[in-house]
Structure formats: structure tokens, C-alpha cells
N, C-alpha and C. Protein backbone atom coordinates (compact mmCIF):
# COMPACT_ATOMS: atom_id res chain seq x y z
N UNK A 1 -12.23 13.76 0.01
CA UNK A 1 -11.71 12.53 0.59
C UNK A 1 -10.48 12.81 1.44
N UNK A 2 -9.60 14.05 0.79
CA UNK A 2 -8.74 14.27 2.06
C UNK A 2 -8.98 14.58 2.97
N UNK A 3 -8.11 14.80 4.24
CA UNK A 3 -8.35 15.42 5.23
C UNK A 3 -8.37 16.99 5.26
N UNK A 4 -9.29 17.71 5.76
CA UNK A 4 -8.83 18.76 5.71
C UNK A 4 -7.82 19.57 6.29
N UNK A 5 -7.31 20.75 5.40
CA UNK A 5 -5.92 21.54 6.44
C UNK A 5 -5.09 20.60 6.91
N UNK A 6 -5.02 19.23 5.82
CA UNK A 6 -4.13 18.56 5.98
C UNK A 6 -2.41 18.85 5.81
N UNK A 7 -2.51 19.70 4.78
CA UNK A 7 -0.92 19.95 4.00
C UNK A 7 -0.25 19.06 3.44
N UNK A 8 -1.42 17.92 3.27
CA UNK A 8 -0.69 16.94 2.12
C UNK A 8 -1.08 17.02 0.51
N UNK A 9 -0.16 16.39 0.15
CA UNK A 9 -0.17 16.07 -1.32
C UNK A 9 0.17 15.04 -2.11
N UNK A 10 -0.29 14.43 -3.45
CA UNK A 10 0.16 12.94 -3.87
C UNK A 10 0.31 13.09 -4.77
N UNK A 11 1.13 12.19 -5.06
CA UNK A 11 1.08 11.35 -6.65
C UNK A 11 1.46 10.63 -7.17
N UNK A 12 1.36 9.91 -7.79
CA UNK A 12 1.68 8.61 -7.95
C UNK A 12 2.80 7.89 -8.47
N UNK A 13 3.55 7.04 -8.35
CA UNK A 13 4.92 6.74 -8.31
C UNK A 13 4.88 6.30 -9.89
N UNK A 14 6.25 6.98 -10.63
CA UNK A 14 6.05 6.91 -11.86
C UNK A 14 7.31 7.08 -12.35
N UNK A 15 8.26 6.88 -12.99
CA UNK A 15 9.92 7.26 -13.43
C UNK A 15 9.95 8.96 -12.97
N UNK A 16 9.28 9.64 -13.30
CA UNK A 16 9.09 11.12 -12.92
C UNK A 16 9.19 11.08 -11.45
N UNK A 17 9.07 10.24 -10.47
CA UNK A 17 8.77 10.30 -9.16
C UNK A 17 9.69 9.43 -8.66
N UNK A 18 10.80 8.41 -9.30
CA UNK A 18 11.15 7.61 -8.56
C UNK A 18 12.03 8.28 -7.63
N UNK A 19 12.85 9.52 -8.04
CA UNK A 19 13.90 9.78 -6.92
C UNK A 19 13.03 10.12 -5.54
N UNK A 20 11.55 10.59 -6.13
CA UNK A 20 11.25 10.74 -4.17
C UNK A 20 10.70 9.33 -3.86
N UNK A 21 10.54 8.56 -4.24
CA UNK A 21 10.61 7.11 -3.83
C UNK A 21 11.82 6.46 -2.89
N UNK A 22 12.80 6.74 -3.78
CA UNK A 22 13.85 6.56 -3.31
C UNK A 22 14.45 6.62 -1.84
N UNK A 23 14.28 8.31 -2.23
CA UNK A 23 14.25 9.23 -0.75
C UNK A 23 13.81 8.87 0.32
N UNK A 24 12.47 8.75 0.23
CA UNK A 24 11.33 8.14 1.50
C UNK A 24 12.04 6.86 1.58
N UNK A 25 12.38 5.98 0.92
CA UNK A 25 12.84 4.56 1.55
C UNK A 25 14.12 4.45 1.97
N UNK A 26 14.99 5.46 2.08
CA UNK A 26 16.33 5.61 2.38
C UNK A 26 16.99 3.88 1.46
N UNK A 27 18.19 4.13 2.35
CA UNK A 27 19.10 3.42 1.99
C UNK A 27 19.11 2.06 2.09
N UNK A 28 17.85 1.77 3.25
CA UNK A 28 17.52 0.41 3.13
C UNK A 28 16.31 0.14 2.45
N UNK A 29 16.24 0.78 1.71
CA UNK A 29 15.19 0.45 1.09
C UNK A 29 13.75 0.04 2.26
N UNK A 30 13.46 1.45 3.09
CA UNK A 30 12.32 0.86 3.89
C UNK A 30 12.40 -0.52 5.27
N UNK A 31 11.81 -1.24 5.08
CA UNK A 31 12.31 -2.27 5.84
C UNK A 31 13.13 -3.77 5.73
N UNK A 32 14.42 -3.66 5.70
CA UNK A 32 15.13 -4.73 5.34
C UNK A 32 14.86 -5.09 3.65
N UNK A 33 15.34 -3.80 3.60
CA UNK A 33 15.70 -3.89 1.86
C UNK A 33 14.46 -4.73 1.03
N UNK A 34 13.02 -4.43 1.78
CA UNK A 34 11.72 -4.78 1.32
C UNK A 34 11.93 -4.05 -0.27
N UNK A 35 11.72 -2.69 -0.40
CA UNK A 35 11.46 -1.89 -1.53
C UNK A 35 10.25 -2.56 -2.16
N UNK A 36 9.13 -2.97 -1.15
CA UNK A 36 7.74 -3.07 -1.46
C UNK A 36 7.24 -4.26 -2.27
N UNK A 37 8.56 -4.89 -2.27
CA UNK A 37 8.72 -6.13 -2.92
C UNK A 37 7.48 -7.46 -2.45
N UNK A 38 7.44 -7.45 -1.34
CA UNK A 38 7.31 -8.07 -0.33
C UNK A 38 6.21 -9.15 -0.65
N UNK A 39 4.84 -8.45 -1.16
CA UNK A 39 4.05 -9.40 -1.49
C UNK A 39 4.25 -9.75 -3.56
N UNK A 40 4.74 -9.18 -3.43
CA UNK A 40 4.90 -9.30 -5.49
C UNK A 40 5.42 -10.29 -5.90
N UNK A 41 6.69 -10.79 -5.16
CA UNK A 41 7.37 -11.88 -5.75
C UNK A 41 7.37 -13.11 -4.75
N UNK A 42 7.30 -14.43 -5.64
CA UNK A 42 7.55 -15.48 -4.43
C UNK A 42 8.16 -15.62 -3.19
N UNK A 43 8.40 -15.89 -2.05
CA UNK A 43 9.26 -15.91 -1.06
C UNK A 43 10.95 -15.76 -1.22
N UNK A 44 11.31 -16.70 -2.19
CA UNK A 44 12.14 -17.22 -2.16
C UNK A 44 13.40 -16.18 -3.23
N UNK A 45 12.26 -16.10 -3.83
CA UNK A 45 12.86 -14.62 -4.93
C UNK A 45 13.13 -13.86 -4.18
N UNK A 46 12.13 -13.13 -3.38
CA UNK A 46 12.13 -12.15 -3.00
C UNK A 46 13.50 -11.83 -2.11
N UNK A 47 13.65 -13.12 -0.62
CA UNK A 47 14.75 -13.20 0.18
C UNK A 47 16.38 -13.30 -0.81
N UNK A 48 16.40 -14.11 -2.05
CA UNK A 48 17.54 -13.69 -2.72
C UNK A 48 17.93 -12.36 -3.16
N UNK A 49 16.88 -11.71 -2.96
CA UNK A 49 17.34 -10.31 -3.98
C UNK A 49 16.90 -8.83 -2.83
N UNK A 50 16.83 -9.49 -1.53
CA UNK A 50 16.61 -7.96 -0.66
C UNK A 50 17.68 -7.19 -0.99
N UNK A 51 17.19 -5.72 -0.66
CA UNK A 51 17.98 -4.92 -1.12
C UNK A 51 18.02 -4.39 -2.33
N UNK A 52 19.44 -4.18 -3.23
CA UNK A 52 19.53 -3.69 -4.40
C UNK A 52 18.31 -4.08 -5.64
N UNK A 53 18.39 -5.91 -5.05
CA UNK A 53 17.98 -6.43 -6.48
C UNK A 53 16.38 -5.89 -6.23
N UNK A 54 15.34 -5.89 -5.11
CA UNK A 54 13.93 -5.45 -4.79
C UNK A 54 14.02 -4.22 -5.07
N UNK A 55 15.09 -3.30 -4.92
CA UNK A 55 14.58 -2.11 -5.82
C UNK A 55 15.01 -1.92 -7.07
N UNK A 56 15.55 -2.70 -8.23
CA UNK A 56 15.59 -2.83 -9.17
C UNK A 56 14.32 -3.43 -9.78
N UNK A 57 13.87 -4.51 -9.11
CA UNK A 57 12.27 -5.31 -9.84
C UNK A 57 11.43 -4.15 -9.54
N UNK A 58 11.58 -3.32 -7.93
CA UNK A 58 10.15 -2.35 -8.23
C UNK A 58 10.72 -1.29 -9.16
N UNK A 59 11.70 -0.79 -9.87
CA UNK A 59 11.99 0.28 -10.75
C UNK A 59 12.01 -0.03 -11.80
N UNK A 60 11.63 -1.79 -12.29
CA UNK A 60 11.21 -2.27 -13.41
C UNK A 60 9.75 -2.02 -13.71
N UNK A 61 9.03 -2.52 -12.52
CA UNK A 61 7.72 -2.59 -12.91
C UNK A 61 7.33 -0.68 -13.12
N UNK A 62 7.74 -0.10 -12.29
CA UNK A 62 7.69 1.47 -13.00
C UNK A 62 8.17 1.75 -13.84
N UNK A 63 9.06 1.69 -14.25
CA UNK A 63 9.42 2.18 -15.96
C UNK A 63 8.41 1.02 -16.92
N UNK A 64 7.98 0.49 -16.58
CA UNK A 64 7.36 -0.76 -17.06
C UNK A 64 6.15 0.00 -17.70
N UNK A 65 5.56 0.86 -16.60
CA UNK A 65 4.06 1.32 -16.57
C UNK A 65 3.12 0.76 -15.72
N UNK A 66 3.88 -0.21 -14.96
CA UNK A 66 2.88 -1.10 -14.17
C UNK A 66 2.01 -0.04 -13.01
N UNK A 67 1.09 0.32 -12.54
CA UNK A 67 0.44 1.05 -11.72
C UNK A 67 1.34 0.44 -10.33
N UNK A 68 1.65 0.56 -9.10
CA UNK A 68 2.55 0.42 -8.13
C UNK A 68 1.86 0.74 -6.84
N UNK A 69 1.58 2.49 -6.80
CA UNK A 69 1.09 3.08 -5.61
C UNK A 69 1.16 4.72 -5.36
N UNK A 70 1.20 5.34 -4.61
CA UNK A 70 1.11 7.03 -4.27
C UNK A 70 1.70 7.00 -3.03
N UNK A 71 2.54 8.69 -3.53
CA UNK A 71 3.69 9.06 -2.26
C UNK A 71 3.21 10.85 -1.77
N UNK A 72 2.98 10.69 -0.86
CA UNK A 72 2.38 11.65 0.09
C UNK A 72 3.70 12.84 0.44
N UNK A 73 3.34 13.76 -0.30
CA UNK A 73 4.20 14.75 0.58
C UNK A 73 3.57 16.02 1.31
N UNK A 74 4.58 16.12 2.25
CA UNK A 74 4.36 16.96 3.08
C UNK A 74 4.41 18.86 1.97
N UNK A 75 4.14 20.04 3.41
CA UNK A 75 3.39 21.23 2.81
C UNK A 75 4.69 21.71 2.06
N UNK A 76 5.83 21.58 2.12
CA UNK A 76 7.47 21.59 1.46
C UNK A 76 8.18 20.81 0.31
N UNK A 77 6.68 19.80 -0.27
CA UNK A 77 7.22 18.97 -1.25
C UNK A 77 8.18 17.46 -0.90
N UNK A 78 7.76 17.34 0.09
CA UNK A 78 8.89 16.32 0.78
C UNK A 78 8.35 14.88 0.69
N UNK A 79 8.71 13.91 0.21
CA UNK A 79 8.35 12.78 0.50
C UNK A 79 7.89 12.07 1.96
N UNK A 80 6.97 11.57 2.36
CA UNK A 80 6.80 11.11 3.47
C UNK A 80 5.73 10.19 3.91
N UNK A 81 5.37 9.67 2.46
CA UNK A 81 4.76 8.45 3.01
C UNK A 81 4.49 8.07 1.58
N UNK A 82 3.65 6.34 1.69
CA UNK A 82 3.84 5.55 0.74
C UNK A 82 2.42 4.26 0.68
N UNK A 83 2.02 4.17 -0.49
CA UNK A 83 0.79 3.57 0.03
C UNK A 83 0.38 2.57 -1.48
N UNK A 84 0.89 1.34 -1.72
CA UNK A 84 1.39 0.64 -2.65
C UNK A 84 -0.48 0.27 -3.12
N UNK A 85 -0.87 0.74 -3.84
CA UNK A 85 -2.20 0.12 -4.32
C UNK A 85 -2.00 -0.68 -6.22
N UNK A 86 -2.58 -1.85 -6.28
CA UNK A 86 -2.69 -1.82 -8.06
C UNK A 86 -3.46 -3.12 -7.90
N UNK A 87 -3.81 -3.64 -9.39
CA UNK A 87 -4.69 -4.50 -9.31
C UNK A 87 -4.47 -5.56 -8.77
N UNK A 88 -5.11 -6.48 -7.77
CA UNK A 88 -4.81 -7.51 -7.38
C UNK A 88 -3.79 -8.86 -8.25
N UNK A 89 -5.05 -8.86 -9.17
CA UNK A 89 -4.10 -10.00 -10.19
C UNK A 89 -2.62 -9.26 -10.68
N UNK A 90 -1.98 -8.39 -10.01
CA UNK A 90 -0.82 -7.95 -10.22
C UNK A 90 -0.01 -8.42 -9.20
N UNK A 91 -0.73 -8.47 -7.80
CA UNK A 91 0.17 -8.81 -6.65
C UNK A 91 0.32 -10.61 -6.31
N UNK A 92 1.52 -11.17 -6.67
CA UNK A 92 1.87 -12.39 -6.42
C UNK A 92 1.28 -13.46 -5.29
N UNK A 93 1.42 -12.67 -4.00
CA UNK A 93 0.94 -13.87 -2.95
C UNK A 93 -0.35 -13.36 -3.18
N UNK A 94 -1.58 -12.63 -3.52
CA UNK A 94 -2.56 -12.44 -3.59
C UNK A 94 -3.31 -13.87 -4.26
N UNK A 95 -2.25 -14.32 -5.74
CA UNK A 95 -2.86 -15.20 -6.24
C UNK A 95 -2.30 -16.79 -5.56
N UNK A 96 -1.56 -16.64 -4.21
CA UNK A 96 -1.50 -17.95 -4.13
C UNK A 96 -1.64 -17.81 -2.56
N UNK A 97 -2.27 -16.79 -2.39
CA UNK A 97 -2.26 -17.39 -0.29
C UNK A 97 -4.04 -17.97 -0.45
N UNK A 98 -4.09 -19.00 0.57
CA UNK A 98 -5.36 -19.78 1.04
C UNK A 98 -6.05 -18.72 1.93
N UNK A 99 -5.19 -18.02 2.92
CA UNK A 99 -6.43 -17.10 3.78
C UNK A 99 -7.36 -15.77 3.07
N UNK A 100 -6.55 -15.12 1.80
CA UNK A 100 -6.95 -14.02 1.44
C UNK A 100 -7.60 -14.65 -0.07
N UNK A 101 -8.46 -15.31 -0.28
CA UNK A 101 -8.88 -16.08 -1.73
C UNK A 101 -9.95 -14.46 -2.23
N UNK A 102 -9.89 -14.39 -2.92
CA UNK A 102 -11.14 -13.69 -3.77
C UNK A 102 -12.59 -13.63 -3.10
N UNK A 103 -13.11 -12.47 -2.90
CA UNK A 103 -14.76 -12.35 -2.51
C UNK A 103 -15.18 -12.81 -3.95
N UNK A 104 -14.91 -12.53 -4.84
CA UNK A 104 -16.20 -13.44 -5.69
C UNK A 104 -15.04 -12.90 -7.11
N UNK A 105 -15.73 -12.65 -8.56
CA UNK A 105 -14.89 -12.59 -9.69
C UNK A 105 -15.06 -11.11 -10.37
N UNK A 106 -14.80 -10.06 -9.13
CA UNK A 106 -14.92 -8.36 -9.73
C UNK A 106 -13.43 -8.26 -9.86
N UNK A 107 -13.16 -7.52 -10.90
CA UNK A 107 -11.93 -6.84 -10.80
C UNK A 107 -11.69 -5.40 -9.46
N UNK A 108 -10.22 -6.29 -8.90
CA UNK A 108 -9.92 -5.63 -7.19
C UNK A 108 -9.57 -5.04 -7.73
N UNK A 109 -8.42 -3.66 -7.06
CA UNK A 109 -7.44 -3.22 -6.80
C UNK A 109 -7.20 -2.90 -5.02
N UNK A 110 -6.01 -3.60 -5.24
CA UNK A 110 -5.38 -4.17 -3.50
C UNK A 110 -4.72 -3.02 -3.31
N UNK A 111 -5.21 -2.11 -1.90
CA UNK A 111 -4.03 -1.73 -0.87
C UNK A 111 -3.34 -2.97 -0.31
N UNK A 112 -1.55 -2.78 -0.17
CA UNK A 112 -1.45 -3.66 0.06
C UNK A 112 -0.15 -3.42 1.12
N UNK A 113 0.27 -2.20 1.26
CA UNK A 113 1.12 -1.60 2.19
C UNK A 113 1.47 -0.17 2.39
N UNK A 114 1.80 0.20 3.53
CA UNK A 114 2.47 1.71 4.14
C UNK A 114 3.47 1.56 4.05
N UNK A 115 3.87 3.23 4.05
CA UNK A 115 5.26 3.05 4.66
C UNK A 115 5.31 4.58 4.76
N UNK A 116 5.32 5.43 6.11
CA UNK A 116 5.46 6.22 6.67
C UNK A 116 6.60 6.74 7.12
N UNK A 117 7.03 8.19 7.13
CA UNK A 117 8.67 8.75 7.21
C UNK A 117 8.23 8.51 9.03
N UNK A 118 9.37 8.16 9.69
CA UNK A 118 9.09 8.18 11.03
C UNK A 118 8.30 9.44 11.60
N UNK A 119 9.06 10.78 11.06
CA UNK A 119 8.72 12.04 11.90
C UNK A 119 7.10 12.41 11.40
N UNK A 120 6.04 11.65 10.87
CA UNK A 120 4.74 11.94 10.47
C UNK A 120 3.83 10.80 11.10
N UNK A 121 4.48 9.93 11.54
CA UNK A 121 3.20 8.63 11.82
C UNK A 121 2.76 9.38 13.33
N UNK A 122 1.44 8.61 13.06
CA UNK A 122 0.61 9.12 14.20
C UNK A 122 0.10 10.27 13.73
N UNK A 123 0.25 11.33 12.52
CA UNK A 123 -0.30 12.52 12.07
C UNK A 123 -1.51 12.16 11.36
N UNK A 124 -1.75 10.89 11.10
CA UNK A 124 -3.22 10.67 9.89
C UNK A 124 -2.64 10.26 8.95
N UNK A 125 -1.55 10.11 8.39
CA UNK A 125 -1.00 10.30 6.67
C UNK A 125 -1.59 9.12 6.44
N UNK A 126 -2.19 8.15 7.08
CA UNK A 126 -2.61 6.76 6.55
C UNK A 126 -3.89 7.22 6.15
N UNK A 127 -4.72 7.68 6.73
CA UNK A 127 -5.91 7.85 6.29
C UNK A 127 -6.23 8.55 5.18
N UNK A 128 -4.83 9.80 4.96
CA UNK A 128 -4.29 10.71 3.55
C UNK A 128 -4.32 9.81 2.59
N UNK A 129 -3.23 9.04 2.97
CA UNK A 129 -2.92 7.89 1.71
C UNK A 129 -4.40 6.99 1.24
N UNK A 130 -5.01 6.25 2.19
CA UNK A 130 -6.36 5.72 1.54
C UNK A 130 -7.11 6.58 0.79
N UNK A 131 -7.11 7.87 1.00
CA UNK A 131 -7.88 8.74 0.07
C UNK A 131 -7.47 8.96 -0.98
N UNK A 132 -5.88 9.53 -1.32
CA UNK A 132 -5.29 9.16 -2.48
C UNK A 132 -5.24 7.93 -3.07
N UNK A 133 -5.23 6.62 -2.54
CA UNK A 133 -4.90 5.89 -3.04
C UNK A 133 -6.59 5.77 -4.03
N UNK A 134 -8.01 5.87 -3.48
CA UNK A 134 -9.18 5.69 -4.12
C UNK A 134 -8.97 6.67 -5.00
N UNK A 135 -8.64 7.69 -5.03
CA UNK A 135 -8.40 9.24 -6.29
C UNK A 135 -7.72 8.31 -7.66
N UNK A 136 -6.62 7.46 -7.20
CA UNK A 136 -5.57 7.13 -8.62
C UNK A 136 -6.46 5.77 -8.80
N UNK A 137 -6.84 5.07 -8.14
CA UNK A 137 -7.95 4.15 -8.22
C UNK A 137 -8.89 4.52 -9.94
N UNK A 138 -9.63 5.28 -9.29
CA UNK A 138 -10.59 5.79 -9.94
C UNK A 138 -10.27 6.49 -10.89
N UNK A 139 -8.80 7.06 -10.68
CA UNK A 139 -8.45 7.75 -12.26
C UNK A 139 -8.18 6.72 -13.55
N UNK A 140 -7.96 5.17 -12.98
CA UNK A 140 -7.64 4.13 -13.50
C UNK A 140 -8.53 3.59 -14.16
N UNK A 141 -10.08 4.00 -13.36
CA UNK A 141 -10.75 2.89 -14.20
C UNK A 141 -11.14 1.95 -13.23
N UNK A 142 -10.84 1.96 -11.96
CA UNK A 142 -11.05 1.07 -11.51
C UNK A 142 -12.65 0.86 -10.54
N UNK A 143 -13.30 0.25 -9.91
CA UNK A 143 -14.65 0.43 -9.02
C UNK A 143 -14.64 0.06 -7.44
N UNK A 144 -13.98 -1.05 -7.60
CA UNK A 144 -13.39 -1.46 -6.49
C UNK A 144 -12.69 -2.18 -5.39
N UNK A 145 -12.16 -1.58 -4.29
CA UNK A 145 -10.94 -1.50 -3.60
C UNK A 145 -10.94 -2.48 -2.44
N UNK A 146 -9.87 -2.83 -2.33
CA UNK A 146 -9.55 -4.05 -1.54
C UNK A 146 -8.46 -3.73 -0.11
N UNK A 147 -8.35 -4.13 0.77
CA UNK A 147 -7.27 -3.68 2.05
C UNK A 147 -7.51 -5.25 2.66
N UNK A 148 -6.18 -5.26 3.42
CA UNK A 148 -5.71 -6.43 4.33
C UNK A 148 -5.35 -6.31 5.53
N UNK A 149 -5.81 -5.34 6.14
CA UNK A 149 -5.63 -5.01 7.56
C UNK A 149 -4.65 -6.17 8.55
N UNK A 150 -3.82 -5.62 9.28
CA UNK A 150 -3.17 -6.60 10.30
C UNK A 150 -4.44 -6.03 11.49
N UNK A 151 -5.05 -7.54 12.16
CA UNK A 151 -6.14 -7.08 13.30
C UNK A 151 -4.93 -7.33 14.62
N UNK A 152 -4.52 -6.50 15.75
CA UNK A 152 -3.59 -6.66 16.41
C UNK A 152 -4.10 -7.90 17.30
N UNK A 153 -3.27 -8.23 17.57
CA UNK A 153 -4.13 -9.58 19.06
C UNK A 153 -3.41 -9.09 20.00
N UNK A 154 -2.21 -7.96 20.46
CA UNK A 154 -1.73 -7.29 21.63
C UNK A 154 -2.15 -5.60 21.51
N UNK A 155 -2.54 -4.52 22.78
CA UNK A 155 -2.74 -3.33 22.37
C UNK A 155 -1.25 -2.69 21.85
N UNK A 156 -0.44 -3.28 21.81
CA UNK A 156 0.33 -2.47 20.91
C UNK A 156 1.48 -3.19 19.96
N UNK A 157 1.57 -2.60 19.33
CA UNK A 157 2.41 -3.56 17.87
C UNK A 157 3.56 -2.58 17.11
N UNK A 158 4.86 -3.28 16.91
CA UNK A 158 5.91 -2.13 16.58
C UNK A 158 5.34 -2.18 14.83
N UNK A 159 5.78 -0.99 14.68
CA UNK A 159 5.33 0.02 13.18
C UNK A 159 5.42 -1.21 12.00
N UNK A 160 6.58 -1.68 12.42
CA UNK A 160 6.83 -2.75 11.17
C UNK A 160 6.19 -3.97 11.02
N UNK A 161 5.32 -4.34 12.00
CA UNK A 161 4.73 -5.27 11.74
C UNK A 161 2.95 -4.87 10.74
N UNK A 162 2.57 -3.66 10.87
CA UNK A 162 1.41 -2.93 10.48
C UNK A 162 1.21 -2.48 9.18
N UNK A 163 2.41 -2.78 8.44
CA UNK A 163 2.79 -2.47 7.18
C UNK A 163 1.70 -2.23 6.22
N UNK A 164 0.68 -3.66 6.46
CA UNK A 164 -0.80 -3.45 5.65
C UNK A 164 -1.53 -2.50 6.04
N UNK A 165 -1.36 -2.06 7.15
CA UNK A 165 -2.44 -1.12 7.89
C UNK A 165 -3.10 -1.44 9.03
N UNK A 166 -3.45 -1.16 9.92
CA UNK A 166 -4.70 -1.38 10.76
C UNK A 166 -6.38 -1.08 10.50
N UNK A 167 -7.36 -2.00 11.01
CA UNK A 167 -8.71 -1.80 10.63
C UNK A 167 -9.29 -0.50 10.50
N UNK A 168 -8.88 0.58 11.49
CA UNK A 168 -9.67 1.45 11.80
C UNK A 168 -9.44 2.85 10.76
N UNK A 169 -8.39 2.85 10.47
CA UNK A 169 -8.60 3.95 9.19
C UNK A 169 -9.30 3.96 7.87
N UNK A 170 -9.32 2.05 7.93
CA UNK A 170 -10.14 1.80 6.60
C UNK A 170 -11.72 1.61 7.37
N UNK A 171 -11.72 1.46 8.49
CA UNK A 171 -13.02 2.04 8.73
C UNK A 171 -13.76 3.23 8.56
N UNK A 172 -13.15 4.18 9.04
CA UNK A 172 -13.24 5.44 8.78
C UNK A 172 -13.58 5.81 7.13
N UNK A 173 -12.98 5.43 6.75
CA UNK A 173 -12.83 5.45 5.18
C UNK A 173 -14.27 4.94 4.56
N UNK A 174 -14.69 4.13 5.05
CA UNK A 174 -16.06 3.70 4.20
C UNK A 174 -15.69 2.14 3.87
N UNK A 175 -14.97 1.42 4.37
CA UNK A 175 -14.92 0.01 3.68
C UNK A 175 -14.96 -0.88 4.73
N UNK A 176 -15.76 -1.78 4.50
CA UNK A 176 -16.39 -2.99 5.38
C UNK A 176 -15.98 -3.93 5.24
N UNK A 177 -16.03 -5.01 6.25
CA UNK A 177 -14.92 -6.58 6.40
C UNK A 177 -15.78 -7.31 5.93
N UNK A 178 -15.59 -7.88 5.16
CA UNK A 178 -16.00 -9.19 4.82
C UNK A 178 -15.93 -10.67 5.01
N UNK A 179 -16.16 -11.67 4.95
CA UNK A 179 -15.55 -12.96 5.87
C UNK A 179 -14.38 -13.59 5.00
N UNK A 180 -14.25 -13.72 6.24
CA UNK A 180 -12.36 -14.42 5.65
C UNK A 180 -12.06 -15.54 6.75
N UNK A 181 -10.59 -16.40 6.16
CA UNK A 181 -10.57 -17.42 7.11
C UNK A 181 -9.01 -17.00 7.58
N UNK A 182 -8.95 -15.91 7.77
CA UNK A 182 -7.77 -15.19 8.85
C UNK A 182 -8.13 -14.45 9.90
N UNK A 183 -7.79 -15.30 11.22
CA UNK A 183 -8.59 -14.24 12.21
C UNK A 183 -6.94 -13.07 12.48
N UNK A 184 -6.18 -12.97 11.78
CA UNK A 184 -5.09 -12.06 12.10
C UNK A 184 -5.13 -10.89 10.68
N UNK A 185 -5.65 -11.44 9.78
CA UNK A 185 -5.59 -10.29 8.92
C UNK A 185 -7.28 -10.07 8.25
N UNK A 186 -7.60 -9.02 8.40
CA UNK A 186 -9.21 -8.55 7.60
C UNK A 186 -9.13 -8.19 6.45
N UNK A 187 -10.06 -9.08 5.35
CA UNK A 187 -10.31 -8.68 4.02
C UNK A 187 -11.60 -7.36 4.20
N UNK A 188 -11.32 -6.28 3.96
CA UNK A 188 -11.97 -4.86 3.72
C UNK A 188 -12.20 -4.54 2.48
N UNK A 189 -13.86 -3.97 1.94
CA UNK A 189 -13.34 -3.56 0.95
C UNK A 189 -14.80 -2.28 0.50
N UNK A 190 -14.67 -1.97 -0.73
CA UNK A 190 -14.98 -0.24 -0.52
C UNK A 190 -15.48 -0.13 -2.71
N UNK A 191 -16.67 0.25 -2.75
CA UNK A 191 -16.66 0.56 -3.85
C UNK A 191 -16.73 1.93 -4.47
N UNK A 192 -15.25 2.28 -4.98
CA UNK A 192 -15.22 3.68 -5.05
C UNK A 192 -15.37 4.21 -6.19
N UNK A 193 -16.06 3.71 -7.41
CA UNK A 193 -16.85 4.38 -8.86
C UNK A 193 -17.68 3.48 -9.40
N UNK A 194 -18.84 3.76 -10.21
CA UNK A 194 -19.99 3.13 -10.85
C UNK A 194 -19.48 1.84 -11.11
């Protein structure tokens, strides 16, 4: 599922792993003190507590045990990318947005964001990360996988708005759109064990 002669490597974010978590999100915690928060907690939570307090709730739910996501390093051990997958009924606006409702009553697990070191995007690491992310998937227990693609409506879009991903790597990947009533974001999805 990886790429080949890639020189990457994963694993999954865990108290053992938080300092390269850390690392990769620098000091702002990623984008505007997100710390991946973003879809987990209500709006309103979430905007009170950017910053410190969003990476304290995500360093709860890891010491917690909560499953989170996988961090990609480069051929030096380096942190450099980030790819938040766990079960849907874990992720907050999942259970209350109208455009992204449930394909039917299987147990998901949602990709549900990137986050790439600047000096690697554009190298593939997204398509790295979907492959890892189905590996810890499946080490879980799980069958199958869910993505939310941003579909662009201009040919080009700054990094931060793409956060979910774009269609075409989860194309590549093996997972097909399904109907949805967002023509800006695509429900994708991929069955990756019995």
C-alpha cells in the first residue's frame, strides 16, 4: 500500500509519540492553534480554547487511548506529516453536520485531516498517509474507511483550506464517492478488511 522507494515511515500517535506530534505542529499548533481539534469539539468550544487548551483536549484523548491518527516520517526519523483517522462516532461534527449524514449503519472510521511539514507537500506524503492510515485501520479491527475530500471549485486553493484532502489521492487509493448533499465536500469511501 505504500509507495515505493518512498523513505517513509509511520506510526501512530500515542503518549510514546506525542513529542513528534508536537514537533510537526510547531508552536502554533499547525493551523491557528487547530491541534486537530477542529472537527472533535463543538464550534464554540473549540474557538475558546485555540491553542494551548486544543492541544491539551488532543493530549487527553491520547493518553486517554482514544485512537487519533498516524505521523509520517521522513528516511532520518523526522516528523513530517499527519493524517488524523478514528472512528467516526468519535468525531463531533460528524454526528451533527446535515451534509455529511451516514451512508447507511456500518461501523466508519473517518479520515478526517492532513497536515503536512511545508518542505514535503507536493512529494505524495498524502497518498503515504492514506496507506498508513488503512494499515492502523485494520490493525484496529476496523473494515471500513471513510474520507471528506474538499472538491476545489477554483484550479488552485491555498494548503490550508485542503486540510481534508483532495479527491484524487483517495482516488488513487481505491475509494469511491458516494452521494452526498455537498457539492463542495465528497463522501469517499473504501473497504479495507473482511
Amino acid at each position: 500500500m505504500n509507495p515505493p522507494n518512498s523513505g517513509f515511515t509511520w506510526k501512530s500517535l500515542t503518549p510514546e509519540t506525542w513529542a513528534d506530534f508536537e514537533t510537526l505542529f510547531g508552536p502554533k499548533g499547525a493551523c491557528g492553534g487547530c491541534w486537530c481539534m477542529t472537527w472533535r469539539l463543538p464550534r464554540k468550544q473549540y474557538d475558546q480554547q485555540k491553542g494551548d487548551g486544543n492541544r491539551q483536549a488532543m493530549q487527553g484523548l491520547v493518553t486517554g487511548g482514544r485512537p487519533v491518527g498516524v505521523l509520517a516520517y521522513d528516511e532520518l526519523g523526522r516528523p513530517v506529516g499527519w493524517c488524523a483517522v478514528a472512528p467516526r462516532s468519535d468525531v463531533y461534527y460528524l454526528q451533527t453536520t446535515r451534509t455529511l449524514n451516514p451512508v447507511d449503519d456500518q461501523p466508519v472510521w473517518s479520515i478526517t485531516c492532513f497536515f503536512v511539514a511545508n518542505h514535503q507537500r507536493g512529494q505524495g506524503l498524502s497518498r503515504f498517509l492514506i496507506g498508513a492510515a488503512e494499515e492502523y485501520v485494520r490493525s484496529q479491527g476496523g473494515t471500513i474507511m471513510e474520507a471528506y475530500p474538499l472538491v476545489p471549485q477554483k484550479t488552485s486553493i491555498p494548503d490550508a483550506f485542503a486540510w481534508t484532502g483532495l479527491p484524487s489521492p483517495f482516488e488513487k487509493a481505491g475509494y469511491e464517492a458516494v452521494p452526498g448533499k455537498s457539492e463542495s465536500r465528497r463522501v469517499m469511501r473504501k473497504r479495507v478488511g473482511a
